[in-house]
N, C-alpha and C. Protein backbone atom coordinates (compact mmCIF):
# COMPACT_ATOMS: atom_id res chain seq x y z
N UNK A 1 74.92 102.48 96.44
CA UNK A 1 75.20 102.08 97.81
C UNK A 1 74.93 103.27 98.73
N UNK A 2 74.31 102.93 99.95
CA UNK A 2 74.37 103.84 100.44
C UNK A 2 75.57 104.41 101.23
N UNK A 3 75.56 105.44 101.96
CA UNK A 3 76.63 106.62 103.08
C UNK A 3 77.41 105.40 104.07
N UNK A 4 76.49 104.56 104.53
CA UNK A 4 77.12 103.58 105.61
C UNK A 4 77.34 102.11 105.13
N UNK A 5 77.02 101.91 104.09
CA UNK A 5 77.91 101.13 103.28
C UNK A 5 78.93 101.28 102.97
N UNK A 6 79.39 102.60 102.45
CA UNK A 6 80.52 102.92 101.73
C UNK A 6 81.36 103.17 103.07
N UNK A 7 81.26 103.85 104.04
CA UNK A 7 81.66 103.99 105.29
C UNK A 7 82.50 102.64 105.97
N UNK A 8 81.51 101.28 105.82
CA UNK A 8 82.00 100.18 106.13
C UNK A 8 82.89 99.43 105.48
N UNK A 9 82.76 99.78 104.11
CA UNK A 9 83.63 99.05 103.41
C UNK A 9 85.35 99.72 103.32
N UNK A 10 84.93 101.01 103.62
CA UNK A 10 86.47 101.52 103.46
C UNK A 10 87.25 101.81 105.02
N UNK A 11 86.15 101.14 106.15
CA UNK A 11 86.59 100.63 107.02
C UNK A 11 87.45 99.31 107.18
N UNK A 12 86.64 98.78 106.59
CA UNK A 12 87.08 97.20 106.11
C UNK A 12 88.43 97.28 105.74
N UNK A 13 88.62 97.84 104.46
CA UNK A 13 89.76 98.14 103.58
C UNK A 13 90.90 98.71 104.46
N UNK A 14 90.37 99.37 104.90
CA UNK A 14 91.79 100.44 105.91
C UNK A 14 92.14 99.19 106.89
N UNK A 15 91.51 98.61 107.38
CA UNK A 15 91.83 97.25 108.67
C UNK A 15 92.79 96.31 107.52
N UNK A 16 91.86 95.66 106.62
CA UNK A 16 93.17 94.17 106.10
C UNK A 16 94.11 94.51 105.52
N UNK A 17 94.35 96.12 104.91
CA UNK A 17 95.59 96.53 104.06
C UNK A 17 96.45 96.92 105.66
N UNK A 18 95.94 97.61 106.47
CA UNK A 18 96.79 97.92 107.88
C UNK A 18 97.19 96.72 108.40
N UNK A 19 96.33 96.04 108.60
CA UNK A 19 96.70 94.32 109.00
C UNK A 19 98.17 94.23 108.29
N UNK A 20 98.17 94.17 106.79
CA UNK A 20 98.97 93.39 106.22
C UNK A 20 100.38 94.29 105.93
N UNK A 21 100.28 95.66 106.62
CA UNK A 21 101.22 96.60 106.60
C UNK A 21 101.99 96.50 107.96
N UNK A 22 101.21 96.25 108.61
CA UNK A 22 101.98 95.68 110.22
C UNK A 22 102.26 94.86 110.20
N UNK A 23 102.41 93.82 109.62
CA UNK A 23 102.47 92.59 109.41
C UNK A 23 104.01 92.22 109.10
N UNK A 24 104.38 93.24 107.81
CA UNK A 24 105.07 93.11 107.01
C UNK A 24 106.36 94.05 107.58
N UNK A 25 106.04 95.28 108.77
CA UNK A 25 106.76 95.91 109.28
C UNK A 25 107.39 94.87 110.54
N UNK A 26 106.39 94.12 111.29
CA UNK A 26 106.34 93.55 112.80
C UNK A 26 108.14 92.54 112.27
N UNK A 27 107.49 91.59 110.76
CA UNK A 27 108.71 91.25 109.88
C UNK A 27 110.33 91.14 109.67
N UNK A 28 110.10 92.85 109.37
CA UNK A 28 111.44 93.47 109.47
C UNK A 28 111.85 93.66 110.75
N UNK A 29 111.11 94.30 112.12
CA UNK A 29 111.56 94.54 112.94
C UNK A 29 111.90 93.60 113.50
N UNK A 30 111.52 92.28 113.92
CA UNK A 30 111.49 91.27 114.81
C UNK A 30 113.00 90.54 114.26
N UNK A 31 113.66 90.10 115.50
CA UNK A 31 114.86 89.43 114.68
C UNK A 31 114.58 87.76 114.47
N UNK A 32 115.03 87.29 113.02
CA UNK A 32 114.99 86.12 112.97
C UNK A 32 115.99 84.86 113.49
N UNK A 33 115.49 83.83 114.17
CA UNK A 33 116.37 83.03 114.66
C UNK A 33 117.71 82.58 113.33
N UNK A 34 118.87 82.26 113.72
CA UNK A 34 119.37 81.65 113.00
C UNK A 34 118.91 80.10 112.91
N UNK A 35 119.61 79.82 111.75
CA UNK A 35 119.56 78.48 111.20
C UNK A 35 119.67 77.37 112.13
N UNK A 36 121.06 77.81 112.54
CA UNK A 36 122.10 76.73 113.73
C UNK A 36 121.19 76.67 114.98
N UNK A 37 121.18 77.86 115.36
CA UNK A 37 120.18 78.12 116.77
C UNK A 37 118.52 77.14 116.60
N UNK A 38 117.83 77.16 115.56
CA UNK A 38 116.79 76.65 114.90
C UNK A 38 117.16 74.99 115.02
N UNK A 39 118.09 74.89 115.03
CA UNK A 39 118.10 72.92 114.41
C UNK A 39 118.53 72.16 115.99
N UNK A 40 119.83 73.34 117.06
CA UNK A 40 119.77 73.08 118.16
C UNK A 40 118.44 72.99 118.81
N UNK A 41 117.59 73.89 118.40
CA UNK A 41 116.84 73.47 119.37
C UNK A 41 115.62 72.71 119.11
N UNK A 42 115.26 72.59 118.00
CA UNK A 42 114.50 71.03 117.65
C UNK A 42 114.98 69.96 117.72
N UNK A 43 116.53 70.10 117.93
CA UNK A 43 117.35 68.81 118.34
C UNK A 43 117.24 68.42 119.86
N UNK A 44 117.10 69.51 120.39
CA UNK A 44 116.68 69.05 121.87
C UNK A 44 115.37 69.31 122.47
N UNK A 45 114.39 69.35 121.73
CA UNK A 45 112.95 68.90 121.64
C UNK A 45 112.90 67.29 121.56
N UNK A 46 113.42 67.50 120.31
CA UNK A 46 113.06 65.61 120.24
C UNK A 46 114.28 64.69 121.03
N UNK A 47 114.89 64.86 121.63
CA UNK A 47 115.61 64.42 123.04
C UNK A 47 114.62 64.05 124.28
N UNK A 48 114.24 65.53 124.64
CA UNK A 48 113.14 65.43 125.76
C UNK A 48 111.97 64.55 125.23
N UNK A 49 111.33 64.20 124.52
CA UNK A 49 110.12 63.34 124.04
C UNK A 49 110.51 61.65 124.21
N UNK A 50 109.94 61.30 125.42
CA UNK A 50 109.80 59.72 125.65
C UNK A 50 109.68 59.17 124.82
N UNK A 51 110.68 58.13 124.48
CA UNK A 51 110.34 57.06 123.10
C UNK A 51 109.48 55.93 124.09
N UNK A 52 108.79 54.96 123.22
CA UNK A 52 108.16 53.42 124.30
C UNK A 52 108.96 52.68 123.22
């Protein structure tokens, strides 16, 4: 292979493993909804939606 092959590919590599390292950090940091909070409010989603 050549210099800018190898160049690209471990470009490549450094992006979808970083991708999937931020990914996995964004994860932990971000807080998850609760359960209760989660069901309230798909419960009042499908409230607002016009039945015919």
């Amino acid at each position: 292979m050549n210099p800018a092959a190898i160049i690209m590919m471990i470009v490549t590599i450094l992006l979808v493993w970083g991708g999937l390292v931020a990914s996995m950090v964004m994860l932990r940091i971000l807080p998850t909804p609760d359960s209760d909070e989660e069901h309230e409010t798909l419960s009042s989603q499908k409230a607002e939606v016009p039945t015919r």
